[in-house]
C-alpha atoms as a PDB file:
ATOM      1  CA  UNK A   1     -32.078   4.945   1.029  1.00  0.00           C
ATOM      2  CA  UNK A   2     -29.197   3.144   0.037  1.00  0.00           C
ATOM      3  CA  UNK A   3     -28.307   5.372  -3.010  1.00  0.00           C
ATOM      4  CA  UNK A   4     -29.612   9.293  -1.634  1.00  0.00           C
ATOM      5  CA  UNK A   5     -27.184  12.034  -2.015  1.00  0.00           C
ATOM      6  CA  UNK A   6     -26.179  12.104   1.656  1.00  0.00           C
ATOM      7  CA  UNK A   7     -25.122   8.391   1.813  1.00  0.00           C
ATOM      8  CA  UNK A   8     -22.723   8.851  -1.500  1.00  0.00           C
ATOM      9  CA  UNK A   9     -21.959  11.744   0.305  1.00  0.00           C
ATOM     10  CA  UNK A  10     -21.145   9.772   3.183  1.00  0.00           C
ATOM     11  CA  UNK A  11     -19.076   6.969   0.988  1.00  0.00           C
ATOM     12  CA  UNK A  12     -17.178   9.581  -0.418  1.00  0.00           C
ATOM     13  CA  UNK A  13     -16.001  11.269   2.871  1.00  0.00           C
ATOM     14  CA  UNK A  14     -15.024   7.675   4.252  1.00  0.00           C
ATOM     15  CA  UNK A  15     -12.987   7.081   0.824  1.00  0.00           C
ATOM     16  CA  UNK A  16     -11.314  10.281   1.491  1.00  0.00           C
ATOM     17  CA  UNK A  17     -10.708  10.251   4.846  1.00  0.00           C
ATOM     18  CA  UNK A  18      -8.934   6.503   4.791  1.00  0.00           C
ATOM     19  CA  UNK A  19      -6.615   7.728   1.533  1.00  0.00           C
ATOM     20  CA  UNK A  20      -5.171  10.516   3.483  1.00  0.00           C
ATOM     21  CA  UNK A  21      -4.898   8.495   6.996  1.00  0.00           C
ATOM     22  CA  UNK A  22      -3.166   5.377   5.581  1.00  0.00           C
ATOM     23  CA  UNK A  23      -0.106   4.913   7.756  1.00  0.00           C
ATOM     24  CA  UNK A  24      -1.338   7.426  10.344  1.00  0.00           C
ATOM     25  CA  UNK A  25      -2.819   6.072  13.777  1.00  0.00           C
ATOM     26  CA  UNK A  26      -4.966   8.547  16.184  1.00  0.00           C
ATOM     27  CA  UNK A  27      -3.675   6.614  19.218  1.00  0.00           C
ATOM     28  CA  UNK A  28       0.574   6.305  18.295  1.00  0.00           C
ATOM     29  CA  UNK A  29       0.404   9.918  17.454  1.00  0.00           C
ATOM     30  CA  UNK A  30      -1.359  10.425  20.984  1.00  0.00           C
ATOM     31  CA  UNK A  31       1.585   8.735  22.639  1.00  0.00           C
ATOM     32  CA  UNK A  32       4.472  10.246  20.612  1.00  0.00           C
ATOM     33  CA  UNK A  33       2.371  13.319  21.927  1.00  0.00           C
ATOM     34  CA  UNK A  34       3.292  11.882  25.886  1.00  0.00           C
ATOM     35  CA  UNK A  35       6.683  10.977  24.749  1.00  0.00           C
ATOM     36  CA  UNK A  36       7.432  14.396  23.871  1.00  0.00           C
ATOM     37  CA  UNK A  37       5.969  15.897  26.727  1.00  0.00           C
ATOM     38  CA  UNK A  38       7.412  13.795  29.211  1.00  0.00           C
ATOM     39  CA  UNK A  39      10.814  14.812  27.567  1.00  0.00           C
ATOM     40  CA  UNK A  40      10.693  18.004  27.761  1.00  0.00           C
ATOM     41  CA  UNK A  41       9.241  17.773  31.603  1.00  0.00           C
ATOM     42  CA  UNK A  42      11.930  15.797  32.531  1.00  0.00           C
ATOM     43  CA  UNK A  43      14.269  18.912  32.358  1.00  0.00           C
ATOM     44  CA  UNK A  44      17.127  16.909  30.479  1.00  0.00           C
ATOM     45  CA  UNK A  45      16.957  18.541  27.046  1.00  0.00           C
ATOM     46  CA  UNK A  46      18.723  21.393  25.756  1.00  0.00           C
ATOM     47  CA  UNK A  47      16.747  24.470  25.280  1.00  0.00           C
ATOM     48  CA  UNK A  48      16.754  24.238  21.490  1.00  0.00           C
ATOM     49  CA  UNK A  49      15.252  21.161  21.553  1.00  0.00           C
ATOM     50  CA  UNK A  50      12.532  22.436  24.265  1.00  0.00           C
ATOM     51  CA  UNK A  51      11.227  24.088  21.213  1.00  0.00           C
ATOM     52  CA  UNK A  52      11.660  21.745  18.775  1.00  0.00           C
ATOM     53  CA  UNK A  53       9.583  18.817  20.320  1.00  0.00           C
ATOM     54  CA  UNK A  54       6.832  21.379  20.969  1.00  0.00           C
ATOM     55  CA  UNK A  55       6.770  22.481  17.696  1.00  0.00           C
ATOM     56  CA  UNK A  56       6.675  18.637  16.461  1.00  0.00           C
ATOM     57  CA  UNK A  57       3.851  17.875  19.461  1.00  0.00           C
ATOM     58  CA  UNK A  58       1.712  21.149  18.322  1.00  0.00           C
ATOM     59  CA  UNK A  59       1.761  19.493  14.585  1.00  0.00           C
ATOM     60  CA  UNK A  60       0.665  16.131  16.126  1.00  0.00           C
ATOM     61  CA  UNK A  61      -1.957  17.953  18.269  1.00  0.00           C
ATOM     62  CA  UNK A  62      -3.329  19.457  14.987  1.00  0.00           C
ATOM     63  CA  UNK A  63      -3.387  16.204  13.105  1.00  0.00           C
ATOM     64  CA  UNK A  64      -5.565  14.928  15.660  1.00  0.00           C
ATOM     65  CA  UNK A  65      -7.584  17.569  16.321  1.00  0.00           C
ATOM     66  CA  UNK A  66      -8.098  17.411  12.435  1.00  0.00           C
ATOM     67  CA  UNK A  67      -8.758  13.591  12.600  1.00  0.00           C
ATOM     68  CA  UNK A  68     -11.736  14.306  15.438  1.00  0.00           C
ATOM     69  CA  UNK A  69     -13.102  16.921  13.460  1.00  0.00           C
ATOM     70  CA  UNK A  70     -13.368  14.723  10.653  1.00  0.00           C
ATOM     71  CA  UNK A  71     -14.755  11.837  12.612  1.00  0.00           C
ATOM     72  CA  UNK A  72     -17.446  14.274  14.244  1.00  0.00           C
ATOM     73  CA  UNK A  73     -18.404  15.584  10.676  1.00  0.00           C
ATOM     74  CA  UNK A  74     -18.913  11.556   9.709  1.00  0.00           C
ATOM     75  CA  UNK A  75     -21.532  10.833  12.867  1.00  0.00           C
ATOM     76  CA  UNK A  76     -23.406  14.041  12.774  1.00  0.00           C
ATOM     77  CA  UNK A  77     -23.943  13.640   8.789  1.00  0.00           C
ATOM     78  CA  UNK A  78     -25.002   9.637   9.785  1.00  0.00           C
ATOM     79  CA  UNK A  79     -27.227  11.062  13.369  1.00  0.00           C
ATOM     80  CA  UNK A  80     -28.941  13.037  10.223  1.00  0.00           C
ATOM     81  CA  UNK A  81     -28.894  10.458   7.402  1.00  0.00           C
ATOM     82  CA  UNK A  82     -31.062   8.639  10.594  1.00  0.00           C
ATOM     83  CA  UNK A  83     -32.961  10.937  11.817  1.00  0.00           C
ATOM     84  CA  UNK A  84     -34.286  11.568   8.238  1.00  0.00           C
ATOM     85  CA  UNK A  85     -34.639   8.175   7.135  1.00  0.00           C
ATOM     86  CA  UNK A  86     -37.332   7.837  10.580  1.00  0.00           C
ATOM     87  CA  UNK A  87     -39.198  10.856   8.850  1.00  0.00           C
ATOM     88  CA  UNK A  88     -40.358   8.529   6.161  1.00  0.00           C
END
């Protein structure tokens, strides 16, 4: 079913999804993620920038967590796009 709501539904979400991740990359945002950490458990930066890196690493955490959550929504809408298609 090429053309069924779910698959245009599908089409749309991917259309989405790549406009607002151009330029962003799950993986580099995983390792500015260590980076950070690694900085501030290395004891060399001044308490005001303790808090600053987390606060950047907690907004990189959520982008992520944001990007998986999207991802998820994609394969459980194409598991059921499947599993209905067998019905048939």
């Amino acid at each position: 079913m090429p053309n069924s709501p779910r698959s245009n539904a599908i089409s749309d979400q991917r259309d989405r999804s790549d406009t607002l991740q151009d330029g962003w990359n799950y993986e580099a945002t995983v390792a500015e993620v260590e980076e950070i950490l690694a900085q501030i458990e290395s004891g060399e930066l001044e308490l005001a920038d303790v808090f600053d890196r987390f606060s950047t690493a907690m907004e990189y955490l959520r982008q992520c967590e944001g990007f998986l959550a999207q991802r998820q929504k994609q394969v459980d809408l194409l598991i059921e796009t499947l599993t209905d298609e067998q019905e048939f």
